[in-house]
N, C-alpha and C. Protein backbone atom coordinates (compact mmCIF):
# COMPACT_ATOMS: atom_id res chain seq x y z
N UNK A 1 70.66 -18.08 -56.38
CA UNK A 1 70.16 -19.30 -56.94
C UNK A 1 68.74 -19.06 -57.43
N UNK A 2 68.38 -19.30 -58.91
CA UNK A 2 67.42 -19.41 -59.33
C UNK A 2 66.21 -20.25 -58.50
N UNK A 3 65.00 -19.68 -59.05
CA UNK A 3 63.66 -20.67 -58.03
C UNK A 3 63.73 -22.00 -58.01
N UNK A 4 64.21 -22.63 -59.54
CA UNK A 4 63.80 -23.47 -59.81
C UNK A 4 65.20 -24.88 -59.02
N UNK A 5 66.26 -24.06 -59.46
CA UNK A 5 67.49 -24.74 -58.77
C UNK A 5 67.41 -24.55 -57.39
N UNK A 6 66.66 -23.70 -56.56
CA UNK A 6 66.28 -24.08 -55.17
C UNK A 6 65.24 -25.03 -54.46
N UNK A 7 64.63 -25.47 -55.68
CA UNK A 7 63.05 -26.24 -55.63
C UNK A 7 63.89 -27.81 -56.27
N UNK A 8 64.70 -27.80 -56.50
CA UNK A 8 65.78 -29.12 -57.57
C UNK A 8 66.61 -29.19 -55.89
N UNK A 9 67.38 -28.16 -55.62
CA UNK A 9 68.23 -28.50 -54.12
C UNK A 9 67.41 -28.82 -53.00
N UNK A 10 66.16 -28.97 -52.58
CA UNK A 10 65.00 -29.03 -51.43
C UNK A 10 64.63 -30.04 -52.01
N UNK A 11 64.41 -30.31 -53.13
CA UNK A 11 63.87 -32.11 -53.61
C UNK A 11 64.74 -33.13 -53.20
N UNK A 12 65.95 -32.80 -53.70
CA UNK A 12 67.14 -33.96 -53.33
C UNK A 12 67.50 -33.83 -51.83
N UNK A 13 67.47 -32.42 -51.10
CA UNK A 13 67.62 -33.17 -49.55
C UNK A 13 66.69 -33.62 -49.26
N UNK A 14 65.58 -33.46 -49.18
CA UNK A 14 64.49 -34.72 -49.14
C UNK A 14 64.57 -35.97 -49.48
N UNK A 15 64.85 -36.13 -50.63
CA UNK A 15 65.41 -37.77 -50.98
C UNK A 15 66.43 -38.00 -49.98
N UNK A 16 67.29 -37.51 -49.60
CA UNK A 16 68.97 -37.40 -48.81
C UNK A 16 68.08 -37.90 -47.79
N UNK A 17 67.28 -37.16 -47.22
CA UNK A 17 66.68 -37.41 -45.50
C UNK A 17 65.91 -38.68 -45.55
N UNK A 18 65.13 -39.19 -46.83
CA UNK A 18 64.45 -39.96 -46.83
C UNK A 18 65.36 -41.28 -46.71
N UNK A 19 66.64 -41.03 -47.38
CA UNK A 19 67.51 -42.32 -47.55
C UNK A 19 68.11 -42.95 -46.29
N UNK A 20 68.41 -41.57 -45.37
CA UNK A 20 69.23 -41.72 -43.99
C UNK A 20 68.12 -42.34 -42.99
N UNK A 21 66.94 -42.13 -43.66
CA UNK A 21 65.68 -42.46 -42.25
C UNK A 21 65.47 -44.26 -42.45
N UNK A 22 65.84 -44.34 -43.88
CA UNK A 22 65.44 -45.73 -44.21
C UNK A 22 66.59 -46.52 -43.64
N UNK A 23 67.94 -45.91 -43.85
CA UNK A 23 68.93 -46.34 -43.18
C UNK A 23 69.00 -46.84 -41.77
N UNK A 24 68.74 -45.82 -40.37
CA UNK A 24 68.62 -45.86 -39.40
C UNK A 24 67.08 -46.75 -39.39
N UNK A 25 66.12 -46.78 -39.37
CA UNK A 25 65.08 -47.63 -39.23
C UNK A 25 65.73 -49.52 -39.68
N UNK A 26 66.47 -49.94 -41.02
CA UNK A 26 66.69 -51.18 -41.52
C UNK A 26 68.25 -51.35 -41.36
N UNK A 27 69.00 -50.19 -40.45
CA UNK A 27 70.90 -51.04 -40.95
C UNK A 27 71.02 -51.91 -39.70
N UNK A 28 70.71 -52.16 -38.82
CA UNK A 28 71.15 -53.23 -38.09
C UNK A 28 70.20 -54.62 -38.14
N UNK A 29 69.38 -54.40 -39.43
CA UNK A 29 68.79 -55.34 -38.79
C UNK A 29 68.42 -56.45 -40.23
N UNK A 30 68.64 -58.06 -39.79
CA UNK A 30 68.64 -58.44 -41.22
C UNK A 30 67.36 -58.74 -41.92
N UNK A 31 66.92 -59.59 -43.04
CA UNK A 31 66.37 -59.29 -43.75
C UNK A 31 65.54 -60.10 -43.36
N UNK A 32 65.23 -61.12 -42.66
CA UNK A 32 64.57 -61.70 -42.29
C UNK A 32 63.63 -61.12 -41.03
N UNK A 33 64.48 -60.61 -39.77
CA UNK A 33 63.84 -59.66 -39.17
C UNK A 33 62.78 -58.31 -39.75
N UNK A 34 63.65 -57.74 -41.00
CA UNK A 34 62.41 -56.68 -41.23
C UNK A 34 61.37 -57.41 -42.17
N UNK A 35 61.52 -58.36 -42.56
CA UNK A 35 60.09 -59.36 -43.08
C UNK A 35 59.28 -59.51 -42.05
N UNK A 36 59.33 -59.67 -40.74
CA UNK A 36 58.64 -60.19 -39.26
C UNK A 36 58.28 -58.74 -38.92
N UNK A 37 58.74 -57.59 -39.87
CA UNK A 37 58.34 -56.15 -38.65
C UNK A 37 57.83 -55.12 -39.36
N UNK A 38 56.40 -55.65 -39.15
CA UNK A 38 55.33 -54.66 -40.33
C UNK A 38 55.58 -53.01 -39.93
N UNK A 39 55.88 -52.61 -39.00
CA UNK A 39 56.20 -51.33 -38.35
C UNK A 39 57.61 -51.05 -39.60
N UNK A 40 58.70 -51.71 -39.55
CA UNK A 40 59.86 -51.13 -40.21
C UNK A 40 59.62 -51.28 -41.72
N UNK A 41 58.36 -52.15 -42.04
CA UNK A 41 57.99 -52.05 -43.84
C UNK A 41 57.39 -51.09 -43.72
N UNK A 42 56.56 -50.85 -43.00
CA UNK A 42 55.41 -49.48 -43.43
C UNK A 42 56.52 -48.03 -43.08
N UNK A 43 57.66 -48.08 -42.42
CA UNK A 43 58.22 -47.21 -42.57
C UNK A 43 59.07 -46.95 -44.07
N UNK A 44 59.62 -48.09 -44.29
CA UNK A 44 60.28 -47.76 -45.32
C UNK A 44 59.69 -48.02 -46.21
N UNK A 45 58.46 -47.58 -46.44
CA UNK A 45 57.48 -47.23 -47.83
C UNK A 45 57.04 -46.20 -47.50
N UNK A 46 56.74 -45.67 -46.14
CA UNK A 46 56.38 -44.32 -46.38
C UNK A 46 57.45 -43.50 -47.02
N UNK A 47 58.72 -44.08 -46.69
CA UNK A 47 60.23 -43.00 -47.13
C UNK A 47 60.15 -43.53 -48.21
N UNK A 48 60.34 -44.27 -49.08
CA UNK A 48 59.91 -44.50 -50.71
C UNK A 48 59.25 -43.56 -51.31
């Protein structure tokens, strides 16, 4: 695999990991709760 298609495959699992973290931090919980939980916004903007 070329540099650049290994630097393209390490970007997107990053996005991949970033998506699953936002997942587990906001899927059980509804939308009103993560409005009340400055901890689970500032997480899922750091993963943004």
């Amino acid at each position: 695999m070329s540099r650049d298609k290994q630097r393209l495959a390490d970007y997107l699992a990053h996005i991949l990991e970033a998506i699953e973290r936002i997942e587990r931090y906001t899927g059980n919980m509804s939308e009103v709760a993560f409005l009340e939980n400055a901890m689970a916004q500032d997480a899922v903007i750091r993963n943004l």
